[in-house]
PDB file of N, CA and C in Angstrom:
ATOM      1  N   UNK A   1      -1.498   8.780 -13.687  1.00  0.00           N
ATOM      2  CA  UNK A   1      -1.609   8.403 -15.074  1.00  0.00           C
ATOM      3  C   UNK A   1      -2.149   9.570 -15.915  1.00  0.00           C
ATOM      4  N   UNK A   2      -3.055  10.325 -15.270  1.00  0.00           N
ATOM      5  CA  UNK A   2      -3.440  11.658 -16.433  1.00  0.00           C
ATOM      6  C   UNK A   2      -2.684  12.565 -16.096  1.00  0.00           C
ATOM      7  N   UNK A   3      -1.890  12.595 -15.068  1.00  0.00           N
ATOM      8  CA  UNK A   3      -0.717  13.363 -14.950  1.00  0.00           C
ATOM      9  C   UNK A   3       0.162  13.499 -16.449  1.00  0.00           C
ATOM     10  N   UNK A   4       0.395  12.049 -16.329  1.00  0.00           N
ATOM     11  CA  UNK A   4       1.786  12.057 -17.176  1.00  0.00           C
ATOM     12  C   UNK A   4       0.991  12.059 -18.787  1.00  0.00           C
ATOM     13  N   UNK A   5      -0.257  11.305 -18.730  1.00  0.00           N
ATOM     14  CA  UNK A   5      -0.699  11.558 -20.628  1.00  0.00           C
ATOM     15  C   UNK A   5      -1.170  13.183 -20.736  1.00  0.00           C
ATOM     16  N   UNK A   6      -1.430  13.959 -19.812  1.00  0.00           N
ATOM     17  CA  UNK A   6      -1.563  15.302 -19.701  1.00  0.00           C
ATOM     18  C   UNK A   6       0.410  15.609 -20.790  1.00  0.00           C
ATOM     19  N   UNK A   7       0.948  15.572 -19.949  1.00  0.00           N
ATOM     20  CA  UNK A   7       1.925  16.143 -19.579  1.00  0.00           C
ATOM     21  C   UNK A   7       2.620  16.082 -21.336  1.00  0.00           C
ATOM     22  N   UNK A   8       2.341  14.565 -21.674  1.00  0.00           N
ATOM     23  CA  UNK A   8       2.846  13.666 -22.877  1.00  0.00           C
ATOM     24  C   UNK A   8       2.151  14.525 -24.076  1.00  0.00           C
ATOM     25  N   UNK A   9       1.003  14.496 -24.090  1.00  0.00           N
ATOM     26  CA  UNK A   9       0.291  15.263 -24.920  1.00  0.00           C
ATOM     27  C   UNK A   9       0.131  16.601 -25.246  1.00  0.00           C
ATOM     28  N   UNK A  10       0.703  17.730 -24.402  1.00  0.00           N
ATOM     29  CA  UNK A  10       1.074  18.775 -23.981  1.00  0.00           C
ATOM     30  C   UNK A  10      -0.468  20.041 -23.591  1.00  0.00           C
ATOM     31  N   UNK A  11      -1.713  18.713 -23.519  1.00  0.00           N
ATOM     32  CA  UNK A  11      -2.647  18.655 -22.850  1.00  0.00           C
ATOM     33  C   UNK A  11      -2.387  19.591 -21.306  1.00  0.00           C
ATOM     34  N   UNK A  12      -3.623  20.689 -21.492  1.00  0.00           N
ATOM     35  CA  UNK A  12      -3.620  21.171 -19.685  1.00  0.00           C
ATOM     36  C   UNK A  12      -4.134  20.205 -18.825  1.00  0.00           C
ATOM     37  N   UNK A  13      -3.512  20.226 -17.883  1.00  0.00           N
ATOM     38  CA  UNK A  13      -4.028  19.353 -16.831  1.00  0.00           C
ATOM     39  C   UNK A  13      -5.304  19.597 -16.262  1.00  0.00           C
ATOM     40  N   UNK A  14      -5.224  20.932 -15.680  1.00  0.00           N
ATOM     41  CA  UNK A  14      -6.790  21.531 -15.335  1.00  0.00           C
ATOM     42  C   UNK A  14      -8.114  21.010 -16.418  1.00  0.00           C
ATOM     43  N   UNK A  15      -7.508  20.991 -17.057  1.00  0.00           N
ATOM     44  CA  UNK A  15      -8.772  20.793 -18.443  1.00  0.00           C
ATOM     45  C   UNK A  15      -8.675  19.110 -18.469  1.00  0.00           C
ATOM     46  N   UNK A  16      -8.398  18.417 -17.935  1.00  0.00           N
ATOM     47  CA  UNK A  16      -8.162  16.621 -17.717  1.00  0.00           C
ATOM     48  C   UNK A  16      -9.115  16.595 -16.048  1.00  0.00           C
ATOM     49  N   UNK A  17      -8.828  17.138 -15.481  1.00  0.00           N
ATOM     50  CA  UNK A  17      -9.334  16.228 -14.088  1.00  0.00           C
ATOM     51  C   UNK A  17     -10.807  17.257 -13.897  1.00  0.00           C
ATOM     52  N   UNK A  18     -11.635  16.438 -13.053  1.00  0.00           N
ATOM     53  CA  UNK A  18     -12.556  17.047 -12.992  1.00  0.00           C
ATOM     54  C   UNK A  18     -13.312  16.582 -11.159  1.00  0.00           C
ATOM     55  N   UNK A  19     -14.109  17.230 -10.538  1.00  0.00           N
ATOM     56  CA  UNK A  19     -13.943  16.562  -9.140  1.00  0.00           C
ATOM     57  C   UNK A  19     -15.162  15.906  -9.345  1.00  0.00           C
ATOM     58  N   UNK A  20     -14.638  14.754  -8.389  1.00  0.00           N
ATOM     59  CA  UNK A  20     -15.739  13.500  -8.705  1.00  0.00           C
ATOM     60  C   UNK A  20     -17.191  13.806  -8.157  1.00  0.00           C
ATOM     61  N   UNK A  21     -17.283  14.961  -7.183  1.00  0.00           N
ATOM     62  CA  UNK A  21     -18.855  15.041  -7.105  1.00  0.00           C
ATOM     63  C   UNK A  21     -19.811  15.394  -8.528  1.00  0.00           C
ATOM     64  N   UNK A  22     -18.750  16.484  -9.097  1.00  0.00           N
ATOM     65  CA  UNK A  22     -19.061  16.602 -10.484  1.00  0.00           C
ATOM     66  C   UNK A  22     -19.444  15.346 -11.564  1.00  0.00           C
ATOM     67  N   UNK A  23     -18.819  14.497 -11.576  1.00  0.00           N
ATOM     68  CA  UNK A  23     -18.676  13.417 -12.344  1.00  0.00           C
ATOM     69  C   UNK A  23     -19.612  12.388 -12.289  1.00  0.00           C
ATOM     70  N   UNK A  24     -19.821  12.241 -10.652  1.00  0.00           N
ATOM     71  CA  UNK A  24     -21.056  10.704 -10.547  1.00  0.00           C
ATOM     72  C   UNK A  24     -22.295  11.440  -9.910  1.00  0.00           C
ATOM     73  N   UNK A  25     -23.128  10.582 -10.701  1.00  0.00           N
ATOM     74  CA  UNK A  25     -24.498  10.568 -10.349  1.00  0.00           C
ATOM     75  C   UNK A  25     -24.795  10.830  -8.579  1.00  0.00           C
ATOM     76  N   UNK A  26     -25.487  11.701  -8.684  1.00  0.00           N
ATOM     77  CA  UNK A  26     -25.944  12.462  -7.048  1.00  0.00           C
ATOM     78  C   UNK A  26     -26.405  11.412  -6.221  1.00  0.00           C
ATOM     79  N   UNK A  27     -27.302  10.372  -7.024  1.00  0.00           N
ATOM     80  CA  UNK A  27     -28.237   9.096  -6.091  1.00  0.00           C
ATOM     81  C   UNK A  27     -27.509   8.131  -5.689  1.00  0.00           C
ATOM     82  N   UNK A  28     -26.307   8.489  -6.523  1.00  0.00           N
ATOM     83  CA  UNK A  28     -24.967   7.067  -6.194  1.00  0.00           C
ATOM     84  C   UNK A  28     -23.857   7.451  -5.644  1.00  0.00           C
ATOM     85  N   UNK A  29     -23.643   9.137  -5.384  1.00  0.00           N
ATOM     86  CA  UNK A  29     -22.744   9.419  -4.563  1.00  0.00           C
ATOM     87  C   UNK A  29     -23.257   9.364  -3.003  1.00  0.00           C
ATOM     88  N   UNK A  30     -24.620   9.601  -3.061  1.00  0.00           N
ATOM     89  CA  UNK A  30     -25.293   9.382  -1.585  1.00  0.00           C
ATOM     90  C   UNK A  30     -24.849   8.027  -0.967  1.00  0.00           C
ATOM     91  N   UNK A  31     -24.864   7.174  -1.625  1.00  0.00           N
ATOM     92  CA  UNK A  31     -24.713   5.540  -1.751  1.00  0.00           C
ATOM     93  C   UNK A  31     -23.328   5.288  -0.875  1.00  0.00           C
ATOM     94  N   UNK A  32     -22.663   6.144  -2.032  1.00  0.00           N
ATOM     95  CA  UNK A  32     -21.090   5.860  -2.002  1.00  0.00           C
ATOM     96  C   UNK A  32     -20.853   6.938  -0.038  1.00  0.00           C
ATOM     97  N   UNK A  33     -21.367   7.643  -0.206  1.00  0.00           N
ATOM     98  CA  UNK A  33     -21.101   8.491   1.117  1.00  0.00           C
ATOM     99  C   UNK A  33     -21.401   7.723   2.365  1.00  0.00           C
ATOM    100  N   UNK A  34     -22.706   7.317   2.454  1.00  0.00           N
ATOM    101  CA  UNK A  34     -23.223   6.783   3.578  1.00  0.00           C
ATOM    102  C   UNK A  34     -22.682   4.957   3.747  1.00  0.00           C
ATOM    103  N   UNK A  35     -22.891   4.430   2.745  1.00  0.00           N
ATOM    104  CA  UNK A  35     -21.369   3.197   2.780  1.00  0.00           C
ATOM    105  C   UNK A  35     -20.179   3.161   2.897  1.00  0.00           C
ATOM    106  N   UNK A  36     -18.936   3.891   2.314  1.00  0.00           N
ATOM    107  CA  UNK A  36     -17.866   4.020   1.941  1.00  0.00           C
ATOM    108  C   UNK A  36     -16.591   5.129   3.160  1.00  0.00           C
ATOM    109  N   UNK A  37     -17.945   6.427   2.905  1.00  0.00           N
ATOM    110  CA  UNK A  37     -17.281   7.645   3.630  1.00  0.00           C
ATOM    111  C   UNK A  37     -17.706   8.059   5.255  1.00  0.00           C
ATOM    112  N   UNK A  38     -18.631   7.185   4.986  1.00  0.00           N
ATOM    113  CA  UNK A  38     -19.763   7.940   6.333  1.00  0.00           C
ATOM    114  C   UNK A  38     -19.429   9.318   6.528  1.00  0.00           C
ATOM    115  N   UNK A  39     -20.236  10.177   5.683  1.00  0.00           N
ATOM    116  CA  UNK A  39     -19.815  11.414   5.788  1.00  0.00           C
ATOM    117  C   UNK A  39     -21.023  12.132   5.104  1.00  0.00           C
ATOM    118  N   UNK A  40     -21.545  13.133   5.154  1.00  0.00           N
ATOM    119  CA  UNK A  40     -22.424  13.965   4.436  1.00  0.00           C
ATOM    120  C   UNK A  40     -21.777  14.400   3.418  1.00  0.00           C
ATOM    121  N   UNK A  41     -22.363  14.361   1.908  1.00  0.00           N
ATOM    122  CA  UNK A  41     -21.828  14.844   0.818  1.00  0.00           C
ATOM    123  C   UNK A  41     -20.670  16.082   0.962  1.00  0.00           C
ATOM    124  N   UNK A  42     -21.481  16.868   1.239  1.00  0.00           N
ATOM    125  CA  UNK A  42     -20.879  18.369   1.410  1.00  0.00           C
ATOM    126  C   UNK A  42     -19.678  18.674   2.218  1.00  0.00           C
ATOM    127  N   UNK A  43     -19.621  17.345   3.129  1.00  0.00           N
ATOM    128  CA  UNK A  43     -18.454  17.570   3.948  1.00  0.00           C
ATOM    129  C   UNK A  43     -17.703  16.794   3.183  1.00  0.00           C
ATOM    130  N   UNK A  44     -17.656  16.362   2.255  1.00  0.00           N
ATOM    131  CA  UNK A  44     -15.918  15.752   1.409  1.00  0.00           C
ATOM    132  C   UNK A  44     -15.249  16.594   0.681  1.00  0.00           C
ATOM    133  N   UNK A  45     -13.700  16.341   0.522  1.00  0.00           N
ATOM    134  CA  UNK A  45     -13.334  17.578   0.036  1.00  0.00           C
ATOM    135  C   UNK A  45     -12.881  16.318  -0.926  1.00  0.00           C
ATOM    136  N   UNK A  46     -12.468  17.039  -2.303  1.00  0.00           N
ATOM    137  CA  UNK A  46     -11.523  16.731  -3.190  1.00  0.00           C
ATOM    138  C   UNK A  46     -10.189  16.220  -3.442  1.00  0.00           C
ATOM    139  N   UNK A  47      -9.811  16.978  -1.898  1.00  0.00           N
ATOM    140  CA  UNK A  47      -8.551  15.975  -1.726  1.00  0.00           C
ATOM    141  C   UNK A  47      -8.654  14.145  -1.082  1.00  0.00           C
ATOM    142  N   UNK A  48     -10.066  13.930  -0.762  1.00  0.00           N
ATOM    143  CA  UNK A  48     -10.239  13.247  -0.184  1.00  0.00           C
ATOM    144  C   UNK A  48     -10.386  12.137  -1.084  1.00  0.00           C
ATOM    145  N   UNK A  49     -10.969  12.212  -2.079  1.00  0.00           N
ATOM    146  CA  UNK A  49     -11.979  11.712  -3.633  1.00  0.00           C
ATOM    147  C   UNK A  49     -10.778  10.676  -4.042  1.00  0.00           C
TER     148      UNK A  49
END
């Protein structure tokens, strides 16, 4: 979907997405890691997100 309103708008894409460690709160990505990912922060990649 921000693909295509990127695309529509003639909006850069790079400048639309942003990686979600960036985005959410550190105390709630811990949350989200040890529930969700079982994984240590640092070991998720972006493609994963």
């Amino acid at each position: 979907m921000v693909r295509q309103r990127s695309t529509e708008s003639g909006e850069r894409l790079d400048g639309s997405l942003h990686p979600v460690k960036a985005c959410v709160d550190p105390e709630l990505l811990e949350i989200l890691r040890f529930y969700e990912l079982r994984k240590v922060v640092d070991a998720v990649l972006n493609e994963e997100q």
